[in-house]
C-alpha atoms as a PDB file:
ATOM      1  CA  UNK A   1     107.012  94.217  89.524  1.00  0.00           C
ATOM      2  CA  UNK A   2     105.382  97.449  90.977  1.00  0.00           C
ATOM      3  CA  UNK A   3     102.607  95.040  92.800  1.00  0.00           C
ATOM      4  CA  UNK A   4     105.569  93.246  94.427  1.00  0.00           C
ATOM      5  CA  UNK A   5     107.411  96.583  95.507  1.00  0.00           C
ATOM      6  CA  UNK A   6     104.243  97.830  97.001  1.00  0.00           C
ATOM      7  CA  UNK A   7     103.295  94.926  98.452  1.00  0.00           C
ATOM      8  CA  UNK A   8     106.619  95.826 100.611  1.00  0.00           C
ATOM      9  CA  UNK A   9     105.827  99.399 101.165  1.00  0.00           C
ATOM     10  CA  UNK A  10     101.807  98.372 102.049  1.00  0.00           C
ATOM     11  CA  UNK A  11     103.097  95.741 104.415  1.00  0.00           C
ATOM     12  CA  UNK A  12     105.620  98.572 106.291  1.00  0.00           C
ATOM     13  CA  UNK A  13     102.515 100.734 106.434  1.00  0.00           C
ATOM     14  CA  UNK A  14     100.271  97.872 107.849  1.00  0.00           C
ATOM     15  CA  UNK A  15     102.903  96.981 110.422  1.00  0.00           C
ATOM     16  CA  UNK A  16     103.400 101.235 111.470  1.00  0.00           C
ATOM     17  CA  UNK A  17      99.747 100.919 111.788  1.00  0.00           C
ATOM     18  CA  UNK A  18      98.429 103.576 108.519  1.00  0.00           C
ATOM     19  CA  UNK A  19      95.856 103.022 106.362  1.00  0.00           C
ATOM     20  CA  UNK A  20      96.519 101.144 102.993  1.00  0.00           C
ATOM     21  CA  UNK A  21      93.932 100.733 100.354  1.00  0.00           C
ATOM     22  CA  UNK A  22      93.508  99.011  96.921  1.00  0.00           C
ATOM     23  CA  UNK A  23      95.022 101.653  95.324  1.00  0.00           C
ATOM     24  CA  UNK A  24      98.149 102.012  97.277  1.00  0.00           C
ATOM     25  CA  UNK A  25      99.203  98.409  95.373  1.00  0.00           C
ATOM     26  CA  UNK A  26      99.304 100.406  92.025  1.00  0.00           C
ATOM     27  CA  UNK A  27     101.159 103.687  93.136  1.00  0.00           C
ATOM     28  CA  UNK A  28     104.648 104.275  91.047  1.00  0.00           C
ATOM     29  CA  UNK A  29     105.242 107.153  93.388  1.00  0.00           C
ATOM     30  CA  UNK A  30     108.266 106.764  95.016  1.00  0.00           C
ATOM     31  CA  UNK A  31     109.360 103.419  93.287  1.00  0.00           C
ATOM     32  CA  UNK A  32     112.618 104.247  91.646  1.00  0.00           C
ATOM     33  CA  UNK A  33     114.903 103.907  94.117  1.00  0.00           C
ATOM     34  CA  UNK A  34     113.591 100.620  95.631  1.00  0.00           C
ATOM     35  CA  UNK A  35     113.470  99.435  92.041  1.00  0.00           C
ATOM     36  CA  UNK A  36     117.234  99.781  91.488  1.00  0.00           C
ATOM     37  CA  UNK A  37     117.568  98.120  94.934  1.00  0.00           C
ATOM     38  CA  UNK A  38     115.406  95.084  93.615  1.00  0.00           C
ATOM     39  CA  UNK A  39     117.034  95.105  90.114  1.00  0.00           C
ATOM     40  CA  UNK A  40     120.825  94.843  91.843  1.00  0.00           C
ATOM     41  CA  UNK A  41     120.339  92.532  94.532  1.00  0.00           C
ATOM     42  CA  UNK A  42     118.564  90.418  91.692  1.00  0.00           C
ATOM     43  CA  UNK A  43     121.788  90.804  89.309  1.00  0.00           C
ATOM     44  CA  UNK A  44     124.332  89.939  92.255  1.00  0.00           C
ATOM     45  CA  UNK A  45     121.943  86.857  93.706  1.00  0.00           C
ATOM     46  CA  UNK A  46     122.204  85.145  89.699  1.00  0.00           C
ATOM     47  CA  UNK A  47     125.776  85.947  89.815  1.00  0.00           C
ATOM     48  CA  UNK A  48     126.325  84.416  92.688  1.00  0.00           C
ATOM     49  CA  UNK A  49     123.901  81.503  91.936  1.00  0.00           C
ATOM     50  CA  UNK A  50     126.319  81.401  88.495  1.00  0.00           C
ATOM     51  CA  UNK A  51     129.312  80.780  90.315  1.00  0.00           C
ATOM     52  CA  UNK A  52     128.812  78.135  92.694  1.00  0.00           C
ATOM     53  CA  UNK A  53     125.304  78.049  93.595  1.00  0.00           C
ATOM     54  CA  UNK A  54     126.163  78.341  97.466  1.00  0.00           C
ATOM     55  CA  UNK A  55     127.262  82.625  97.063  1.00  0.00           C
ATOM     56  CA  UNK A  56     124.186  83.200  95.472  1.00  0.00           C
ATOM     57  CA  UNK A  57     122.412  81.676  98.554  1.00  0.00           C
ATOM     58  CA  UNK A  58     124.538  83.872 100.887  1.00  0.00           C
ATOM     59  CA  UNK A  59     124.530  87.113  99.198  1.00  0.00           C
ATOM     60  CA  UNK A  60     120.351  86.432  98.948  1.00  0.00           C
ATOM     61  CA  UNK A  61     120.358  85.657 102.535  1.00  0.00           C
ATOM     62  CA  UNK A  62     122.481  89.216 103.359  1.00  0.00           C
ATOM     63  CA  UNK A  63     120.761  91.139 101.247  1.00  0.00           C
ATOM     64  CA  UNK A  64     116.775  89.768 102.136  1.00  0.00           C
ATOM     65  CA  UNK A  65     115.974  93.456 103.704  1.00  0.00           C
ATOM     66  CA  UNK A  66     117.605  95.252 101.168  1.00  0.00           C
ATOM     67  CA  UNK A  67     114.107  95.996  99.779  1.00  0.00           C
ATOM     68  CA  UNK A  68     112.411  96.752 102.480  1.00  0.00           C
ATOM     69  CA  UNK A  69     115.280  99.287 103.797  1.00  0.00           C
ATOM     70  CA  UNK A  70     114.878 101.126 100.768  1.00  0.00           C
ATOM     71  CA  UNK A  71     110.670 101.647 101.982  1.00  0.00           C
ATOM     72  CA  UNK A  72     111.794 101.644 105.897  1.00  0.00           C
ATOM     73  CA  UNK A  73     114.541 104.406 105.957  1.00  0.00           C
ATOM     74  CA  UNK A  74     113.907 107.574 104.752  1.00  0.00           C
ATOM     75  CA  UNK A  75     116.662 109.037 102.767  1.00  0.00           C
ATOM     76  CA  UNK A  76     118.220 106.169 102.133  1.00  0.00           C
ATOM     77  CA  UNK A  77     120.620 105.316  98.794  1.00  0.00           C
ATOM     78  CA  UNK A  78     121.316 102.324  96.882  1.00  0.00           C
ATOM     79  CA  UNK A  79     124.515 101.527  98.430  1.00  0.00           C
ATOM     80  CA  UNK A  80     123.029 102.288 101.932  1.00  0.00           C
ATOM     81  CA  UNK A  81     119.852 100.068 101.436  1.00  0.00           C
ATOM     82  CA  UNK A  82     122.086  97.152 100.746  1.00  0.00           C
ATOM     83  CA  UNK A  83     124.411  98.219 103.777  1.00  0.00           C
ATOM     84  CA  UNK A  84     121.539  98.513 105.906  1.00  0.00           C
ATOM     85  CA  UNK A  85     120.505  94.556 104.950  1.00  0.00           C
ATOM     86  CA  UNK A  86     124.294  93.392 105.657  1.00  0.00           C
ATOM     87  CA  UNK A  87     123.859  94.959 108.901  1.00  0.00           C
ATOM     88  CA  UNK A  88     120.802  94.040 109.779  1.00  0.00           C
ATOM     89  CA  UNK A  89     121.488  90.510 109.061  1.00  0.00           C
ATOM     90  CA  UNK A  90     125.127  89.993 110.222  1.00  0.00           C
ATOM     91  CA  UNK A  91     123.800  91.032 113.921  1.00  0.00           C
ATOM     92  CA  UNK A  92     121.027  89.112 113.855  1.00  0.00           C
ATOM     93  CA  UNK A  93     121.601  85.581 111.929  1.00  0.00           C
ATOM     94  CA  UNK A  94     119.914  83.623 113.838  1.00  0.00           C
ATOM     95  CA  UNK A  95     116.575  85.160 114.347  1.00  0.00           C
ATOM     96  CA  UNK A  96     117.242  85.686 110.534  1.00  0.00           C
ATOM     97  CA  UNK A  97     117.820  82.243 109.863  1.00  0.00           C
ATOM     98  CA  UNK A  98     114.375  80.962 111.349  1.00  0.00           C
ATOM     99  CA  UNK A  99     112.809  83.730 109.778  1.00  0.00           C
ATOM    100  CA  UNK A 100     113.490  82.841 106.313  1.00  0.00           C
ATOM    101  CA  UNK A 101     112.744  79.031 107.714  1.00  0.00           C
ATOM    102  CA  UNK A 102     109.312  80.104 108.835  1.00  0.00           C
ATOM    103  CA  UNK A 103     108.660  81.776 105.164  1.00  0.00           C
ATOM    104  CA  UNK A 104     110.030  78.874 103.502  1.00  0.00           C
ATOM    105  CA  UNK A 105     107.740  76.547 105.226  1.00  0.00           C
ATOM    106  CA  UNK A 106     105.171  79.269 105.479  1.00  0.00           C
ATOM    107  CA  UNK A 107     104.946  79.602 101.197  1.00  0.00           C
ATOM    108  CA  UNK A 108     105.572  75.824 100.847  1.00  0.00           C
ATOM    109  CA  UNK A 109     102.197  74.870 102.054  1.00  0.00           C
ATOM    110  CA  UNK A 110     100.723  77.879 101.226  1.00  0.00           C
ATOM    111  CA  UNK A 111     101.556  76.824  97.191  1.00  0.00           C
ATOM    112  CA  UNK A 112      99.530  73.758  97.401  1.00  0.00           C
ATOM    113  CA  UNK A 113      96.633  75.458  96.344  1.00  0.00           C
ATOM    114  CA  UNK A 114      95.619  79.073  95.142  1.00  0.00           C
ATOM    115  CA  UNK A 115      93.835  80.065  98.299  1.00  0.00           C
ATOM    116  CA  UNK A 116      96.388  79.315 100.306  1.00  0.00           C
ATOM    117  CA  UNK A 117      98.879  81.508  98.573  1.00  0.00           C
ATOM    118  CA  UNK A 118      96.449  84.066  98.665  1.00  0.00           C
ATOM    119  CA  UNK A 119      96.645  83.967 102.591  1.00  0.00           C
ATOM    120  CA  UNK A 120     100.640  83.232 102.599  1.00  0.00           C
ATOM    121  CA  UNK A 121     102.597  85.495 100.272  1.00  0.00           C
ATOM    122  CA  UNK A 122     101.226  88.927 102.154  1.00  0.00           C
ATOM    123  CA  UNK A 123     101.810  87.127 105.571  1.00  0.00           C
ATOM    124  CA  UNK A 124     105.703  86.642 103.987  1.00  0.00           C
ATOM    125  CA  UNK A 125     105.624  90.646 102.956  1.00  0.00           C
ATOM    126  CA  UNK A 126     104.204  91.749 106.487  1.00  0.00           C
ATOM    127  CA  UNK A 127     106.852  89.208 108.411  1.00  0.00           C
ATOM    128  CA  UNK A 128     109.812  90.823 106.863  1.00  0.00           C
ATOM    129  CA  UNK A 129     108.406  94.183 107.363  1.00  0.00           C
ATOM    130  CA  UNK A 130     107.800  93.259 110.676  1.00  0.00           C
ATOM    131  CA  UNK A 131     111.291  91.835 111.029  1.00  0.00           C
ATOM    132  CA  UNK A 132     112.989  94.484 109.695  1.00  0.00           C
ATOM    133  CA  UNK A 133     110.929  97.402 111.957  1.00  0.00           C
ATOM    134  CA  UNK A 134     111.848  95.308 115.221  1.00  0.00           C
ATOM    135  CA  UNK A 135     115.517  94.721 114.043  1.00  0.00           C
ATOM    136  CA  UNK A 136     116.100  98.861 113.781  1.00  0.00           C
ATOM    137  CA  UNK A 137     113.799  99.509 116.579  1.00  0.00           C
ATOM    138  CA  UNK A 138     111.361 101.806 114.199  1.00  0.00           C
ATOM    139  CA  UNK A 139     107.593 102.206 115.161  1.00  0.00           C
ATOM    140  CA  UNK A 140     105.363  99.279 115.290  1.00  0.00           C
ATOM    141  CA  UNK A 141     101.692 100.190 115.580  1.00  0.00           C
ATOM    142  CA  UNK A 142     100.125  98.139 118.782  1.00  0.00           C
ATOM    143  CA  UNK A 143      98.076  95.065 118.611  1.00  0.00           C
ATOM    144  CA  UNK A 144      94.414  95.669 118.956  1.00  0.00           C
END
């Protein structure tokens, strides 16, 4: 659970361009409110995957940057973190869409073997990371 979590707060500081370092995947500064962001959108996806199996899909696919607003904008609540994923998402669907396509396809062949998950399931963190910076125009460290 935390290495998950900071997996999302390593891959916002790979993608601002800052230093990360085996430590920084064990850190439980800072966790709690991203936690209770994780913990609700978990509790209203299996609701929604209770009821009809198609809500659950939506309110995952509203709510995928609900984590990572809770790393990307300072001073940001609960509520707000899931606000800022609605938002995000609702004005851009379609780039949103293909997104979670790519990652789909992305971890699919990455899970036939061990090594390749190895390579795909930080790509996943550092493409929604990367999403989510361009999609609220925050900083974005330049290729070198």
């Amino acid at each position: 659970f935390i290495w998950t979590l900071n997996c999302y707060r390593n891959a916002l500081a790979v993608v601002r361009g800052e230093e990360i370092s085996f430590a920084s995947f064990f850190k439980v500064q800072g966790l709690g409110k991203p936690v209770l962001v994780y913990i609700i959108v978990g509790i209203l996806v299996g609701i929604g995957m209770i009821a009809l199996y198609v809500p659950g899909l939506v309110i995952a696919y509203l709510l995928v940057f609900a984590v990572p607003a809770s790393f990307h904008i300072a001073n940001l609540g609960v509520g707000e973190a899931l606000k800022a994923s609605w938002k995000a998402v609702s004005s851009n669907w379609v780039p949103t869409i293909l997104l979670l396509l790519a990652v789909f396809a992305l971890n699919f062949i990455g899970s036939f073997t061990i090594v390749g998950m190895l390579v795909t399931t930080p790509l996943t963190y550092l493409l929604y990371a990367y999403a989510f910076q361009t999609i609220i125009r925050g900083p974005i460290a330049p290729r070198v």
